[in-house]
N, C-alpha and C. Protein backbone atom coordinates (compact mmCIF):
# COMPACT_ATOMS: atom_id res chain seq x y z
N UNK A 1 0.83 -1.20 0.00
CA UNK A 1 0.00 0.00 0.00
C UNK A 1 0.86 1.25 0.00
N UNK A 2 1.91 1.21 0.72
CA UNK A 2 3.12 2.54 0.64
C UNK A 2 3.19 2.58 -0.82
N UNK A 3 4.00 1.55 -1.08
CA UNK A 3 4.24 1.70 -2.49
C UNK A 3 3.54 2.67 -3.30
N UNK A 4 2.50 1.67 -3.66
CA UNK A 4 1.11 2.59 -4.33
C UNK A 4 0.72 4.09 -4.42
N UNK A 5 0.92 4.55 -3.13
CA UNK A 5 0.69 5.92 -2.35
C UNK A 5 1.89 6.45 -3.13
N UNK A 6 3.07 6.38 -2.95
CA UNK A 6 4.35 6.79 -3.06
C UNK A 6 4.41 7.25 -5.23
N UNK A 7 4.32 5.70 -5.47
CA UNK A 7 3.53 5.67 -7.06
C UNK A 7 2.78 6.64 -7.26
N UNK A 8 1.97 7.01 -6.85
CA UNK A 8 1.02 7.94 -6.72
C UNK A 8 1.12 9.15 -6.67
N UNK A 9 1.98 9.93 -5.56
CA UNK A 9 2.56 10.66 -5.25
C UNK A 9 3.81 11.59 -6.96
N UNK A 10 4.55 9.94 -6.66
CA UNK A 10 5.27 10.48 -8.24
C UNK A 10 4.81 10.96 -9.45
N UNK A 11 3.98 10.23 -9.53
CA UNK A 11 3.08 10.37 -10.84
C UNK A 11 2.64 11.60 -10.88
N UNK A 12 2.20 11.42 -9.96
CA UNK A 12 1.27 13.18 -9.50
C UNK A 12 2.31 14.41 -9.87
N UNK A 13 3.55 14.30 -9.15
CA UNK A 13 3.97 15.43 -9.38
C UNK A 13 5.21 15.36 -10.79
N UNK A 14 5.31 13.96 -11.31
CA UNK A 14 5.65 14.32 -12.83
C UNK A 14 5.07 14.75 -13.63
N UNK A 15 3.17 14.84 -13.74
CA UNK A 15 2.71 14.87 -14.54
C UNK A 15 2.36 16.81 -13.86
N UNK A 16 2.32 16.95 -13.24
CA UNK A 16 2.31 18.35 -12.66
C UNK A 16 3.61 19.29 -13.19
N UNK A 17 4.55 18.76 -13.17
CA UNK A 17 5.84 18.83 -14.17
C UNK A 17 5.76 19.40 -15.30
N UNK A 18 5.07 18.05 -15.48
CA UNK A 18 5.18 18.07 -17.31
C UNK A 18 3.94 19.12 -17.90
N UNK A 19 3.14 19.52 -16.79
CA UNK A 19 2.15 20.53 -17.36
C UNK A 19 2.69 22.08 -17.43
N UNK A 20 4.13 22.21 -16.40
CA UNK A 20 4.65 23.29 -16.39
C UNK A 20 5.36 23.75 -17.39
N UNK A 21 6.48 22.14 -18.20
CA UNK A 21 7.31 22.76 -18.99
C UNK A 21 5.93 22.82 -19.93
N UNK A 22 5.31 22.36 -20.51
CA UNK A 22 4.81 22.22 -21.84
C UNK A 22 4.05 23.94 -21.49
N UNK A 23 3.37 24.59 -20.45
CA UNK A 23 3.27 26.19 -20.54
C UNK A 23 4.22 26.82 -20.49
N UNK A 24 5.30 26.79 -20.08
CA UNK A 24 6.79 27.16 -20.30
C UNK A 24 7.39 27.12 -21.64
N UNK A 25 6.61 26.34 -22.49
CA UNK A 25 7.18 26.62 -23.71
C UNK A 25 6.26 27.22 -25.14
N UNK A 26 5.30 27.90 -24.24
CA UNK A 26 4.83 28.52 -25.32
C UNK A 26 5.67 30.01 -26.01
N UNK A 27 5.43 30.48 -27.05
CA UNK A 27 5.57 31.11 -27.59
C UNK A 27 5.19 32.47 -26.74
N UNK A 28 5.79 33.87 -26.58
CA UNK A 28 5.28 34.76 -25.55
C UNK A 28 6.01 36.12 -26.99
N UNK A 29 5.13 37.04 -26.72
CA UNK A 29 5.57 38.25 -27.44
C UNK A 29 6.47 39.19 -26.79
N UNK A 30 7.05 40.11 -27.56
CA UNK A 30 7.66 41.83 -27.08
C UNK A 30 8.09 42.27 -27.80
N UNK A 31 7.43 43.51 -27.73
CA UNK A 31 7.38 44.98 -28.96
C UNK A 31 8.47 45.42 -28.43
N UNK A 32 9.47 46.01 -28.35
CA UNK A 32 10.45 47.05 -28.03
C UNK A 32 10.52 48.06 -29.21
N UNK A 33 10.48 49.50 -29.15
CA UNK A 33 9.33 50.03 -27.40
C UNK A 33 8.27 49.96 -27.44
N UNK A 34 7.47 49.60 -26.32
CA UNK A 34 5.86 49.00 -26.30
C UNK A 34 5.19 50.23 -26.84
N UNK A 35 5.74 51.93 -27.17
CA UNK A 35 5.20 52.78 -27.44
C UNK A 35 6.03 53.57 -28.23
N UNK A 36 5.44 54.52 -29.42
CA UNK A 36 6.09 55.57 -29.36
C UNK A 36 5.56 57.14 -29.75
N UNK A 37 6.52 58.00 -29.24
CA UNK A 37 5.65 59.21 -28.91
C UNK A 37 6.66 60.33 -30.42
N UNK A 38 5.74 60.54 -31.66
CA UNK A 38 6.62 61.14 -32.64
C UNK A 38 6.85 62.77 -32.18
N UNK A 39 6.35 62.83 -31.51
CA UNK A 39 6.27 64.99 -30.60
C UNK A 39 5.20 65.74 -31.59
N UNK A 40 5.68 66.63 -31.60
CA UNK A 40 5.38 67.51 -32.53
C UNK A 40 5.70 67.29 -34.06
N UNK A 41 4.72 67.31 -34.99
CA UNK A 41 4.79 67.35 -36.39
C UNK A 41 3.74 67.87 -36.99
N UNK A 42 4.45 68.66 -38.11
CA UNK A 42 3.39 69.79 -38.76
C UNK A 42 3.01 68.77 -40.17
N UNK A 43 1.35 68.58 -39.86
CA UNK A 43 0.59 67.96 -40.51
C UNK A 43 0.98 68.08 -42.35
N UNK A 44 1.46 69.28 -42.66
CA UNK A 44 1.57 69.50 -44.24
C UNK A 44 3.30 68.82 -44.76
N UNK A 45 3.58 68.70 -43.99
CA UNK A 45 5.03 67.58 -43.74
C UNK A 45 5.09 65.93 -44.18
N UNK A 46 3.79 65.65 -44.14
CA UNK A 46 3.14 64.63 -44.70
C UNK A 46 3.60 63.36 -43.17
N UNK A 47 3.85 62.16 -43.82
CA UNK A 47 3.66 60.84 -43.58
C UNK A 47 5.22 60.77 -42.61
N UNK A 48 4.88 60.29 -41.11
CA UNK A 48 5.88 59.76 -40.64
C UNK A 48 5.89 58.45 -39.95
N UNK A 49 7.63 57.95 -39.96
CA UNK A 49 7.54 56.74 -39.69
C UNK A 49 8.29 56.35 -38.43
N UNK A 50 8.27 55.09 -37.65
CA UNK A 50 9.10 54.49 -36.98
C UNK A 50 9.43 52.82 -36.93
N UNK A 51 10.78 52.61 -36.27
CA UNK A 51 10.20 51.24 -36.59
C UNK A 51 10.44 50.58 -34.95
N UNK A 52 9.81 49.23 -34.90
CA UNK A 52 9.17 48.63 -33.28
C UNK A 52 10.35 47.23 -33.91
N UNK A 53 10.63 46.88 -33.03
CA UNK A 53 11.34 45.36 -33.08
C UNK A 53 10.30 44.25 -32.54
N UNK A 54 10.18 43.31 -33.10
CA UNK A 54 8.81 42.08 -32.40
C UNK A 54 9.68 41.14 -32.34
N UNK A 55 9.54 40.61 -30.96
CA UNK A 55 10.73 39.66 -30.20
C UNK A 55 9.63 38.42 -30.09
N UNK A 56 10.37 37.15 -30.59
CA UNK A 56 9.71 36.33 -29.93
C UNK A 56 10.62 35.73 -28.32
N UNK A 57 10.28 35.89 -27.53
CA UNK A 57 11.28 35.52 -25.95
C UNK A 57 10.71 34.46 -25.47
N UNK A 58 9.50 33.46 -26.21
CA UNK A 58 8.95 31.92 -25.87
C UNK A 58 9.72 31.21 -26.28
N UNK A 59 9.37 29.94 -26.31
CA UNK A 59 10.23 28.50 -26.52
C UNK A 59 9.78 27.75 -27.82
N UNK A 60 8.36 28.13 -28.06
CA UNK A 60 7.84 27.52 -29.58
C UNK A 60 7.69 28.76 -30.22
N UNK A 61 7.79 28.77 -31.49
CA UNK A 61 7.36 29.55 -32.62
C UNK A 61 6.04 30.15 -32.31
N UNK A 62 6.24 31.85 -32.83
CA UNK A 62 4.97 32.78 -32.38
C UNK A 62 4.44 32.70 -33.92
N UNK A 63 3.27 32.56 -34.18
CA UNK A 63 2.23 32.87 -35.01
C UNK A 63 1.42 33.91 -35.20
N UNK A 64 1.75 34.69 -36.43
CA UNK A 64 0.70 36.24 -36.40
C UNK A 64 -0.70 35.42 -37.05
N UNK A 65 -1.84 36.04 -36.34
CA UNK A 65 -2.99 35.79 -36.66
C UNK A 65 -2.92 37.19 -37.81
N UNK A 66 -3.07 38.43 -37.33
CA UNK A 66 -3.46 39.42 -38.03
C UNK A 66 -2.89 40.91 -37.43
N UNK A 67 -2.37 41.43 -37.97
CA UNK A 67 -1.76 42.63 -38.01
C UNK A 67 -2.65 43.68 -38.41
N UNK A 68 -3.54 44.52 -37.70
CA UNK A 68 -4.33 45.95 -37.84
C UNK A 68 -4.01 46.99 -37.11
N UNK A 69 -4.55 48.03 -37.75
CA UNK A 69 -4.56 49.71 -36.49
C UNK A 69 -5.78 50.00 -36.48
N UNK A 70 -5.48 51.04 -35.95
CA UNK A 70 -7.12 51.74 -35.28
C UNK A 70 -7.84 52.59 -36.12
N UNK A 71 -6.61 53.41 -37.31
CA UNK A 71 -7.44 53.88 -38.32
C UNK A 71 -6.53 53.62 -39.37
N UNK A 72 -7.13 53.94 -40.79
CA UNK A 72 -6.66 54.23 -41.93
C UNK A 72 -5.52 54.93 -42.25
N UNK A 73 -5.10 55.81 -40.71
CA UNK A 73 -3.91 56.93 -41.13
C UNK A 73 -2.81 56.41 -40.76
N UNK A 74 -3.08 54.97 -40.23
CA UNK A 74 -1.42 54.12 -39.34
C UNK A 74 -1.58 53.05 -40.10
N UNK A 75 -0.30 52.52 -40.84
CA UNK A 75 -0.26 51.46 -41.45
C UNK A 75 1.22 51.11 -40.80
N UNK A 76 1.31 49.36 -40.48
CA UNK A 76 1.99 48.48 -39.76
C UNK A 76 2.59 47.54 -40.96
N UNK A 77 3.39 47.72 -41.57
CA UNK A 77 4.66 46.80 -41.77
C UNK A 77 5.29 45.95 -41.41
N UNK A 78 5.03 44.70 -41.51
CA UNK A 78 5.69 43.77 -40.84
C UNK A 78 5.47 42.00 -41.59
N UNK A 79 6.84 41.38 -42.04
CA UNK A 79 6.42 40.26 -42.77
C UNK A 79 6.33 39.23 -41.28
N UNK A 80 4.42 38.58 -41.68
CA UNK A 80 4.05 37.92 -40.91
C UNK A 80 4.09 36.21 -40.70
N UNK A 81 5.24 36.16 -41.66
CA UNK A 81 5.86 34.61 -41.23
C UNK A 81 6.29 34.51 -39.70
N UNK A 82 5.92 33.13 -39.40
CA UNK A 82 6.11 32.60 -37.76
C UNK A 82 7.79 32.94 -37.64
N UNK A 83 7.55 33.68 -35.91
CA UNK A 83 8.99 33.68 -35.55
C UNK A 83 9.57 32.22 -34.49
N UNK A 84 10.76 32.16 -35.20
CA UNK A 84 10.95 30.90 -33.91
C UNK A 84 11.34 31.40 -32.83
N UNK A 85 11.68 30.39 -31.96
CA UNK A 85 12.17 30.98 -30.45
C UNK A 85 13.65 31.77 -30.30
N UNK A 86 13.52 32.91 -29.90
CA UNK A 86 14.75 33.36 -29.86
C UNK A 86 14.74 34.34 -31.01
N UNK A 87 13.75 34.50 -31.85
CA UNK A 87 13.73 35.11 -33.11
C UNK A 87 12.98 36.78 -32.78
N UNK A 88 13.70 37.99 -33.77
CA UNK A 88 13.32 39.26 -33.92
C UNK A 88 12.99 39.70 -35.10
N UNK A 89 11.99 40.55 -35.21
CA UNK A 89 11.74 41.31 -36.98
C UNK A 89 11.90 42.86 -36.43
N UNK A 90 11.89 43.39 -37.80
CA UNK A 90 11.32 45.16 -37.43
C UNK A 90 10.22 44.59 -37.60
N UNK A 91 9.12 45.95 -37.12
CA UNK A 91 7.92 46.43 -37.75
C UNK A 91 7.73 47.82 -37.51
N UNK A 92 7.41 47.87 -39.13
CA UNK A 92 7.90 49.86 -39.72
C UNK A 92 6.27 50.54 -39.26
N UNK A 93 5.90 51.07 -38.98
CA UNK A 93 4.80 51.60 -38.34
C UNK A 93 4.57 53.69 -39.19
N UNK A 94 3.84 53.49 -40.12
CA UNK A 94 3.54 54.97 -40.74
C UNK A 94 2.46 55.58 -40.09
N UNK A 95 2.33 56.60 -40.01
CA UNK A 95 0.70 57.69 -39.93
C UNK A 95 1.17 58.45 -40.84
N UNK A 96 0.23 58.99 -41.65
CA UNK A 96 -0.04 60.06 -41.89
C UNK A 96 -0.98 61.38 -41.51
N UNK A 97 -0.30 62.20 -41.27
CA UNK A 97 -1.68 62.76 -40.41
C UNK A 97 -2.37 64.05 -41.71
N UNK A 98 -1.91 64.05 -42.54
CA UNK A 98 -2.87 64.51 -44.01
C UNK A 98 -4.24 63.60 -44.17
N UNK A 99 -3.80 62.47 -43.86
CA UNK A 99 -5.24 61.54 -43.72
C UNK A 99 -6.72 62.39 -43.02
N UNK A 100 -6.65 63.05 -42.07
CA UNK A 100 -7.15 63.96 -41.48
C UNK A 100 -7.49 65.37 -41.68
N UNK A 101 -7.79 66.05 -43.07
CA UNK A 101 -7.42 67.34 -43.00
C UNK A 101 -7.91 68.40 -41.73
N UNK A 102 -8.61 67.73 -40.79
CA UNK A 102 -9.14 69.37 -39.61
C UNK A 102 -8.79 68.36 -38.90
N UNK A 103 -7.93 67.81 -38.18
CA UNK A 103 -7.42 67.69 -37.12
C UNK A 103 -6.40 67.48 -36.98
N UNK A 104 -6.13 68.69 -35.59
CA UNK A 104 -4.68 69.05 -34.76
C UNK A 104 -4.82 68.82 -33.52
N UNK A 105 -3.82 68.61 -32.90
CA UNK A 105 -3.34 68.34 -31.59
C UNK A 105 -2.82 67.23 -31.15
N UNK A 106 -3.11 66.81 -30.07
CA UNK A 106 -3.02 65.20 -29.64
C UNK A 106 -3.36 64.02 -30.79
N UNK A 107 -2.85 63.38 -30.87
CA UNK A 107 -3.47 61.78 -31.58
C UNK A 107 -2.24 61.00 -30.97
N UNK A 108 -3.54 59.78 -30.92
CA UNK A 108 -3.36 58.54 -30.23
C UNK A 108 -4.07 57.30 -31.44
N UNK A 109 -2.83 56.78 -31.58
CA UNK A 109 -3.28 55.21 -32.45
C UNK A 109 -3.04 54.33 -32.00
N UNK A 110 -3.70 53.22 -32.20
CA UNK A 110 -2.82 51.84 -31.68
C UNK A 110 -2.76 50.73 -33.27
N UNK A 111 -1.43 49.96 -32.96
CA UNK A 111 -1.88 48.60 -33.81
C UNK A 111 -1.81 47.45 -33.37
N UNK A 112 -2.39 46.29 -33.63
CA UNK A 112 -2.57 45.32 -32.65
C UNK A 112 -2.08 44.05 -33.41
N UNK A 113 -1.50 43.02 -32.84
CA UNK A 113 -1.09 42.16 -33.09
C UNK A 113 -1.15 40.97 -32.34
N UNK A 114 -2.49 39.91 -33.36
CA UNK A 114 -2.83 39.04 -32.88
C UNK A 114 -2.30 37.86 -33.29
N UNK A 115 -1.82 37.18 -31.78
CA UNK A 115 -0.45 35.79 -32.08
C UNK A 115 -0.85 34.62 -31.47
N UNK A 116 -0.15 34.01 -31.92
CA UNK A 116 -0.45 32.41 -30.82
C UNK A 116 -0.04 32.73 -29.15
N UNK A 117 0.21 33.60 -29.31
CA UNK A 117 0.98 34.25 -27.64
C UNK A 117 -0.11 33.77 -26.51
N UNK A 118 -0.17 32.45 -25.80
CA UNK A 118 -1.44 32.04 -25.10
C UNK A 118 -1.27 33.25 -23.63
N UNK A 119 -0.28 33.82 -23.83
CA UNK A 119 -0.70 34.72 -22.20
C UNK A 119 -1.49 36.35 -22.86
N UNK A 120 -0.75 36.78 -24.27
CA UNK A 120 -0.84 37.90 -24.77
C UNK A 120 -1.43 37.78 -26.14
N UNK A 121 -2.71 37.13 -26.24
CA UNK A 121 -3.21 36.54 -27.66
C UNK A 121 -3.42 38.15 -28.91
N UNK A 122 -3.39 39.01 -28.33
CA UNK A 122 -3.65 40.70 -28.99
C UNK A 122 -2.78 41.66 -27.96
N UNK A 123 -1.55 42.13 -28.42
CA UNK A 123 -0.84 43.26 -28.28
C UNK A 123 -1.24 44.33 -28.74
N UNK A 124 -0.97 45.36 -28.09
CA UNK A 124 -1.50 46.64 -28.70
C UNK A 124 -0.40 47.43 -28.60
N UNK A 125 0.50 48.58 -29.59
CA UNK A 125 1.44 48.71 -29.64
C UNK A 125 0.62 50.67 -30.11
N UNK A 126 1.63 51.29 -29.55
CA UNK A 126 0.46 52.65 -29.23
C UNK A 126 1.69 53.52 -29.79
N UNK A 127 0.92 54.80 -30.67
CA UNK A 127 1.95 55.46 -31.41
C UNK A 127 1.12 56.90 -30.81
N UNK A 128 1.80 58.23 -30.65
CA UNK A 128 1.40 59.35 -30.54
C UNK A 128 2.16 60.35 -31.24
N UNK A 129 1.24 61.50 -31.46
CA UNK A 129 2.17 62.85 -32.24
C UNK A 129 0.88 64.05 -31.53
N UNK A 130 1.31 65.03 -31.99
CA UNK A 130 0.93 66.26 -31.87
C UNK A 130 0.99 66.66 -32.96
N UNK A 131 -0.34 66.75 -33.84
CA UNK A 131 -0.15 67.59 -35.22
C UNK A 131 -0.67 69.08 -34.97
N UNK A 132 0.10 69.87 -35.46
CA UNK A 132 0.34 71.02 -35.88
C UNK A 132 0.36 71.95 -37.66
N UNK A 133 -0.29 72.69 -37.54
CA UNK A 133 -0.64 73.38 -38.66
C UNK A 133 0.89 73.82 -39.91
């Protein structure tokens, strides 16, 4: 009957184990920098850009579901073949803020990036400017 118990016991906590590495090796995202802020730019200047690095820092290969923004005036660049583990891309990130002709000041966009990432399944990666006349 020890035995058994003991059997038991093991089992229990190999298979408790084995539930850790196998979430331990999912695939996990990171934007570097999770944001960015372009300052001030005068709207008749046209179209500006930056670019975001997308890290995969999991253990299996990250999968892009779909790459969008919030409007028409931010377009996201980025070839959406799977990254393996340990693997980095750019992603070139535009606005234009001519897209807009009557609005100045603050703007706030986001683009989102949906992955196999089981902790972070949609990132949101946030761009700002101040347009000016």
């Amino acid at each position: 009957m020890k035995k058994l118990i003991i059997i038991l016991v093991l089992a229990a906590g190999a298979f408790g184990l084995a539930g850790c590495v196998v979430q331990n090796s999912a695939p996990k995202i990171e934007v570097i920098p999770a944001s960015y802020d372009f300052g001030e730019i005068v709207q008749s200047k046209g179209k500006v850009s930056t670019d975001f690095v997308v890290k995969n820092i999991g253990l299996a290969p990250l999968k892009f579901n779909k790459i969008s923004t919030s409007c028409g005036c931010t377009v996201a660049e980025m070839d959406k073949s799977d990254l393996t583990a340990g693997e980095s891309r750019n992603m070139k990130v535009h606005f234009d803020p001519e897209a807009h002709k009557d609005q100045f000041g603050p703007v706030v966009r986001m683009v989102y990036l949906q992955t196999s990432d089981p902790e972070t399944p949609e990132l949101e990666v946030q761009i700002k400017a101040n347009v000016i006349k």
